[in-house]
PDB file of N, CA and C in Angstrom:
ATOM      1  N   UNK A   1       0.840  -1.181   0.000  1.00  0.00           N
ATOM      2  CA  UNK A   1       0.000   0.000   0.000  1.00  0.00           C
ATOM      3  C   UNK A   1       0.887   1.248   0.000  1.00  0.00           C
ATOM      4  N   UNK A   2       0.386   2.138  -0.738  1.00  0.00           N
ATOM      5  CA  UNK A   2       1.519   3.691  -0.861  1.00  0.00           C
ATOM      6  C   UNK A   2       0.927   4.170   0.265  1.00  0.00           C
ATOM      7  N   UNK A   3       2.118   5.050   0.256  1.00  0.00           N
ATOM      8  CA  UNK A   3       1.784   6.394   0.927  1.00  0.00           C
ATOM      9  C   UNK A   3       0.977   7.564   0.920  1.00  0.00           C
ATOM     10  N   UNK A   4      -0.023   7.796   1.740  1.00  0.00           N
ATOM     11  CA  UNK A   4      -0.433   8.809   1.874  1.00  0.00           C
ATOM     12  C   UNK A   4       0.228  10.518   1.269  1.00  0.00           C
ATOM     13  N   UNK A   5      -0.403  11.191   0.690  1.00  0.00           N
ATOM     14  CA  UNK A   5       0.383  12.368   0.336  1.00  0.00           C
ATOM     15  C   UNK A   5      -0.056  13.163   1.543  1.00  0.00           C
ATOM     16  N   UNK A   6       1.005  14.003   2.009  1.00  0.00           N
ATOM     17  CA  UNK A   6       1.076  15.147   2.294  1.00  0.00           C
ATOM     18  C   UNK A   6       0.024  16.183   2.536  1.00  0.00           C
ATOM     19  N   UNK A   7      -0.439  16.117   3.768  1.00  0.00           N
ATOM     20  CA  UNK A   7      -1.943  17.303   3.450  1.00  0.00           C
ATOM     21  C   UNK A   7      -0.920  18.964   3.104  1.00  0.00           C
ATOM     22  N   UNK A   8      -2.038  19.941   2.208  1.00  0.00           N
ATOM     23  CA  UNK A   8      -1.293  20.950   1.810  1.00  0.00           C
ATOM     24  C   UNK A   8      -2.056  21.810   2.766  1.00  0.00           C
ATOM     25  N   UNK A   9      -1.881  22.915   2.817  1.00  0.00           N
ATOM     26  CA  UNK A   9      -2.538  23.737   3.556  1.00  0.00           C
ATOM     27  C   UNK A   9      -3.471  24.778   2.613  1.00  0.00           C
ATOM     28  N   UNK A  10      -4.603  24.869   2.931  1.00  0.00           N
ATOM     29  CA  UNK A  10      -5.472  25.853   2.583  1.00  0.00           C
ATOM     30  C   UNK A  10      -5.376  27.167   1.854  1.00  0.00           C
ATOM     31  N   UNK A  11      -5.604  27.822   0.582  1.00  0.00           N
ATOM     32  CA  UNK A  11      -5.269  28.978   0.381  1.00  0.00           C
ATOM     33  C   UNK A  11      -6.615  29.876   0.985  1.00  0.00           C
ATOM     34  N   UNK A  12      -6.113  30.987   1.407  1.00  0.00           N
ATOM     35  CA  UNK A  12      -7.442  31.896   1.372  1.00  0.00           C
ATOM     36  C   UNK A  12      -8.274  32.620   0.578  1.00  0.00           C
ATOM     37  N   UNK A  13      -9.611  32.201   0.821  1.00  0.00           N
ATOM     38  CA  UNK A  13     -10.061  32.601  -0.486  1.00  0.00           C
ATOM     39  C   UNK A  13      -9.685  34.282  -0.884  1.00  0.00           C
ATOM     40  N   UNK A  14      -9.434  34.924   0.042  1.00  0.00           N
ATOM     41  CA  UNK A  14      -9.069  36.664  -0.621  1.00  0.00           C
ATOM     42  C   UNK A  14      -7.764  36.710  -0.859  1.00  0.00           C
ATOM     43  N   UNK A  15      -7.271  35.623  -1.597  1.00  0.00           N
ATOM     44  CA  UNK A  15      -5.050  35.862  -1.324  1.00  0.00           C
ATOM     45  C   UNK A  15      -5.058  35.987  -2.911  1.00  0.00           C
ATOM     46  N   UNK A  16      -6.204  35.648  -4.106  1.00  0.00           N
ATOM     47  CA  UNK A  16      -6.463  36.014  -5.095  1.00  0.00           C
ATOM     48  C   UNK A  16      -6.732  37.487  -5.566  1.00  0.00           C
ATOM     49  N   UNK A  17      -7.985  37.981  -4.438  1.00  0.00           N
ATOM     50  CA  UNK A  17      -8.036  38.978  -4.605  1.00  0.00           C
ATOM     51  C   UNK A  17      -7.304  40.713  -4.224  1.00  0.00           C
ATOM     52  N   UNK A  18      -6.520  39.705  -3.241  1.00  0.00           N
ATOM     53  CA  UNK A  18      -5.001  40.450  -2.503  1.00  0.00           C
ATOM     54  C   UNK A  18      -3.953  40.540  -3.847  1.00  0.00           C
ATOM     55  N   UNK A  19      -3.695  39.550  -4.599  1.00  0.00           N
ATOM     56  CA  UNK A  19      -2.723  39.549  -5.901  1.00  0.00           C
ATOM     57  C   UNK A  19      -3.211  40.453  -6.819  1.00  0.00           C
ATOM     58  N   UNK A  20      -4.175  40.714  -6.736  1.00  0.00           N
ATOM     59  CA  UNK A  20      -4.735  41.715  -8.139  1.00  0.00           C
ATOM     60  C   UNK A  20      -4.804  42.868  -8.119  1.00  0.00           C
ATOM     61  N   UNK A  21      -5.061  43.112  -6.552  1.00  0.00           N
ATOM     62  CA  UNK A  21      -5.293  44.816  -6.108  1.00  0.00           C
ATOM     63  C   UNK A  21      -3.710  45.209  -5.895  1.00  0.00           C
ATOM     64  N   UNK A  22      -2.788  43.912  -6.071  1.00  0.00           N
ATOM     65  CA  UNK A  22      -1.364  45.128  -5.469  1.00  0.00           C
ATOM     66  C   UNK A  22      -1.005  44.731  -6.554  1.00  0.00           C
ATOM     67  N   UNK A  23      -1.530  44.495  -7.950  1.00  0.00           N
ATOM     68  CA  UNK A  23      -1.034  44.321  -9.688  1.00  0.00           C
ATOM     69  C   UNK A  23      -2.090  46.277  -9.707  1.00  0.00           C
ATOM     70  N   UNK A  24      -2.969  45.969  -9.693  1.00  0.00           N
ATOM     71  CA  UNK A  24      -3.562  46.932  -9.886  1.00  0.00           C
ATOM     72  C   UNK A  24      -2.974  48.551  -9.136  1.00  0.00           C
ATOM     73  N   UNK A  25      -2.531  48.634  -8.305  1.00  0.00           N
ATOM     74  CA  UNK A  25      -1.927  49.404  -7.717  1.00  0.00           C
ATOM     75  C   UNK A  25      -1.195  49.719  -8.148  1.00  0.00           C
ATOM     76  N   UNK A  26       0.261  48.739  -8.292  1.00  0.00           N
ATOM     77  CA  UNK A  26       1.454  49.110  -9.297  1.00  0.00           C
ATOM     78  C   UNK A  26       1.267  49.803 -10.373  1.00  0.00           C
ATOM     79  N   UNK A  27       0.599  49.298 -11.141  1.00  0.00           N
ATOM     80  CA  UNK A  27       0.573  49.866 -13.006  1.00  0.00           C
ATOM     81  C   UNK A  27      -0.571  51.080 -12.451  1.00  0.00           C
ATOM     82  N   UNK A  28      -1.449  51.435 -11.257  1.00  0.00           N
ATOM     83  CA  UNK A  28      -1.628  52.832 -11.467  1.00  0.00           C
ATOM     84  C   UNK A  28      -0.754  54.316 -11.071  1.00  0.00           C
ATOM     85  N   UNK A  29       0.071  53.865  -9.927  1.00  0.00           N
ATOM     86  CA  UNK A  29       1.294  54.667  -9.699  1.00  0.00           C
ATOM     87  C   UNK A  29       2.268  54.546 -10.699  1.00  0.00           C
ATOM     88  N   UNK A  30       2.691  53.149 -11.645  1.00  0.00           N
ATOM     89  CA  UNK A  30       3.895  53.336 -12.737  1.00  0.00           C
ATOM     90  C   UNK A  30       2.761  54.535 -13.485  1.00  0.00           C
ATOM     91  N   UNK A  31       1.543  54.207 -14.174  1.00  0.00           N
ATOM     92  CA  UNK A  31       0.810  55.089 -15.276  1.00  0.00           C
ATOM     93  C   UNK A  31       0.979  56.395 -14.512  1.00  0.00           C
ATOM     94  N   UNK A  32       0.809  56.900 -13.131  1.00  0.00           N
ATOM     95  CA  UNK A  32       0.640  58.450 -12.709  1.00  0.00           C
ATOM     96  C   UNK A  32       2.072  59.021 -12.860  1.00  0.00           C
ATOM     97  N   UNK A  33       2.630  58.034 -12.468  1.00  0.00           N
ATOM     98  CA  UNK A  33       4.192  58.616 -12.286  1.00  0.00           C
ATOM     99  C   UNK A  33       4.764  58.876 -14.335  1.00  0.00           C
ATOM    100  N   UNK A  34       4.334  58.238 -14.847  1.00  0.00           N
ATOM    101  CA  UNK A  34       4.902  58.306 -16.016  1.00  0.00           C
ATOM    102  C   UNK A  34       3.743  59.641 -16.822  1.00  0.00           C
ATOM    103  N   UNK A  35       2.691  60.013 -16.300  1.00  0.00           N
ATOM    104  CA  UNK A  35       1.718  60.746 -16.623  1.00  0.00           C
ATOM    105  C   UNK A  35       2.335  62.360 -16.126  1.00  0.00           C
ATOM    106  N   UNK A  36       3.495  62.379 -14.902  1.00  0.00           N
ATOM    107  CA  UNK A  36       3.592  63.182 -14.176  1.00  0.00           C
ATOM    108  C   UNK A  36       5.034  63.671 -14.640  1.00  0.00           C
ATOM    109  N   UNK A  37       5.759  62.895 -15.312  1.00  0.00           N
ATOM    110  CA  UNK A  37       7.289  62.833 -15.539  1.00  0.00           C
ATOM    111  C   UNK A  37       7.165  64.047 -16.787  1.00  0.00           C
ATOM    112  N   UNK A  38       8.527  65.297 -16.487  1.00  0.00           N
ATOM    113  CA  UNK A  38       8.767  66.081 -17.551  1.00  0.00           C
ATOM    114  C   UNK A  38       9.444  65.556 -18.631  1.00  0.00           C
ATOM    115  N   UNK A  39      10.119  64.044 -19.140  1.00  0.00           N
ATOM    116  CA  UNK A  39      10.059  63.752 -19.698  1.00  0.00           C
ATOM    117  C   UNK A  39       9.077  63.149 -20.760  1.00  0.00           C
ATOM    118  N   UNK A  40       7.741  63.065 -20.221  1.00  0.00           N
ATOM    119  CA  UNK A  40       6.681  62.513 -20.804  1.00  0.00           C
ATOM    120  C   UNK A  40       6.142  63.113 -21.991  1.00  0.00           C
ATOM    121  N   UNK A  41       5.949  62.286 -22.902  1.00  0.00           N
ATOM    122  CA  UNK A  41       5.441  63.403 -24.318  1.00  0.00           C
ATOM    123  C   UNK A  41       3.870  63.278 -24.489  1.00  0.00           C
ATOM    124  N   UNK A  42       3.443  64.977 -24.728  1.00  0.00           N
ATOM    125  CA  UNK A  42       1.551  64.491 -24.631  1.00  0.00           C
ATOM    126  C   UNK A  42       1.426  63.649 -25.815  1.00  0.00           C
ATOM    127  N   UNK A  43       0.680  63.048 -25.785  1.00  0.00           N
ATOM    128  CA  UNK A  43      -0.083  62.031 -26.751  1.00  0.00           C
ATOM    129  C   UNK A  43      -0.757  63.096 -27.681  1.00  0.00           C
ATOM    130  N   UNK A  44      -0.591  62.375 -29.092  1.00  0.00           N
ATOM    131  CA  UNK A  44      -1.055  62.867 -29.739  1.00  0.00           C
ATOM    132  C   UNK A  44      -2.950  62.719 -30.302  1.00  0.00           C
ATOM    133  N   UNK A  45      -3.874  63.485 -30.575  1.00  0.00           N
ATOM    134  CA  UNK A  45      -5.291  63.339 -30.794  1.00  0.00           C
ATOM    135  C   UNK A  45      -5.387  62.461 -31.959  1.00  0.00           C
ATOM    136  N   UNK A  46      -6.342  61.644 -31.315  1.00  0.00           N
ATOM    137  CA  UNK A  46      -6.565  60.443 -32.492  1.00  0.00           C
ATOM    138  C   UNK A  46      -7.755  61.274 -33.413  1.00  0.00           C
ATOM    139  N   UNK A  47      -7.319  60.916 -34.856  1.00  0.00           N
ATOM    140  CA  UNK A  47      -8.200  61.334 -36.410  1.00  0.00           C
ATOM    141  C   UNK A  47      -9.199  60.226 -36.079  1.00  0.00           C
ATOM    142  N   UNK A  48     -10.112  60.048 -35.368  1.00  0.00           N
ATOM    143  CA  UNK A  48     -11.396  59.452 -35.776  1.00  0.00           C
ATOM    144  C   UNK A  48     -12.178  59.297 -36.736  1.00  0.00           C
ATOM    145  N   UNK A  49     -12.757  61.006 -36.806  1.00  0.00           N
ATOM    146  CA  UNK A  49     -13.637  60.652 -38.406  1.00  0.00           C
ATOM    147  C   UNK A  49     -12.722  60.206 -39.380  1.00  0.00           C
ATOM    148  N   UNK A  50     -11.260  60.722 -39.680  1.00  0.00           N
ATOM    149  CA  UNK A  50     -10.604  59.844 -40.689  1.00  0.00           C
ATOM    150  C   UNK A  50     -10.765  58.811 -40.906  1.00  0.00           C
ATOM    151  N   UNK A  51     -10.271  57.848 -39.498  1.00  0.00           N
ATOM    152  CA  UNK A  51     -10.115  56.671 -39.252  1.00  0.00           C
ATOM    153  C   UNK A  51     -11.698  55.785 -40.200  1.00  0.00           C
ATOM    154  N   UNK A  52     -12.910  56.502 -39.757  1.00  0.00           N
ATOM    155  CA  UNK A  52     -14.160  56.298 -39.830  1.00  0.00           C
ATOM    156  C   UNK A  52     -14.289  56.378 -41.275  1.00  0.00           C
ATOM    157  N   UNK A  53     -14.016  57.458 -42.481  1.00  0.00           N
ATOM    158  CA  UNK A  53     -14.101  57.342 -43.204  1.00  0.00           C
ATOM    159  C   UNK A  53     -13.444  56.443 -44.481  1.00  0.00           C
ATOM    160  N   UNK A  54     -12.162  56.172 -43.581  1.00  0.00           N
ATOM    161  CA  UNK A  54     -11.526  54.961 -44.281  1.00  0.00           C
ATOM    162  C   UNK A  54     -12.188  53.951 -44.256  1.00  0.00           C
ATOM    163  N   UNK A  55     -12.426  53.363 -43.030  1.00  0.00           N
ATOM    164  CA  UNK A  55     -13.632  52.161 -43.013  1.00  0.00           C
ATOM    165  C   UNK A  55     -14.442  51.734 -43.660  1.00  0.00           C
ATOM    166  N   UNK A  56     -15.318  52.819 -44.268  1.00  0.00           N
ATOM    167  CA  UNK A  56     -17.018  53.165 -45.309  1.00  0.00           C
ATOM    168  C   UNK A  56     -15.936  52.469 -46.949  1.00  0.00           C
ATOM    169  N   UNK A  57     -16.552  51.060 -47.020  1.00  0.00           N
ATOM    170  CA  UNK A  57     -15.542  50.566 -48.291  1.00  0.00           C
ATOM    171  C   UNK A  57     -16.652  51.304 -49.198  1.00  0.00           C
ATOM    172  N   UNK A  58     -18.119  51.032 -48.857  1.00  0.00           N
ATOM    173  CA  UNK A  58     -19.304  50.980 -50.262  1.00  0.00           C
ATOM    174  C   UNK A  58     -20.409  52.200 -48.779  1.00  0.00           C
ATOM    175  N   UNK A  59     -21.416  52.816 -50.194  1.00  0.00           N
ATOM    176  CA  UNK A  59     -21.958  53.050 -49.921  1.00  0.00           C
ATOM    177  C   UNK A  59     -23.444  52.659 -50.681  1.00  0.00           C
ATOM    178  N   UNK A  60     -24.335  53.066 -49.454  1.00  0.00           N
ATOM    179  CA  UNK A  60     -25.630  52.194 -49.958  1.00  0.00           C
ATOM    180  C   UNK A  60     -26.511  53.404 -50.418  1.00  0.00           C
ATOM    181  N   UNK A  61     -27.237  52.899 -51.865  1.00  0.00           N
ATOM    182  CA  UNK A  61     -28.067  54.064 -51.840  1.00  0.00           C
ATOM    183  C   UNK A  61     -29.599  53.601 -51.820  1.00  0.00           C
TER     184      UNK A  61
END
């Protein structure tokens, strides 16, 4: 007869939701800090209707 394995110990169910909020945390202080830096370049405005009118292959009449 084998051996018995090893009991493991229990995770808690909030040690999931503990991993996500200090992921989530990080990347919002890296994003503020990099939002805040005088090296930072503004973003440039996205051409939408361009974008939009490229799209329109046919039109219907």
């Amino acid at each position: 007869m084998g051996k018995r394995p090893t009991p493991k110990k229990r995770r808690a169910k909030s040690d999931g939701n503990r991993h996500q909020a200090t992921y989530e945390r990080k990347q919002l202080l890296k994003l503020r800090n990099r939002m805040n830096s005088p090296y930072g370049v503004p973003a440039e405005p996205k051409d939408k209707a361009g974008k939009a009118l490229k799209g329109i292959t046919r039109i219907k009449a």
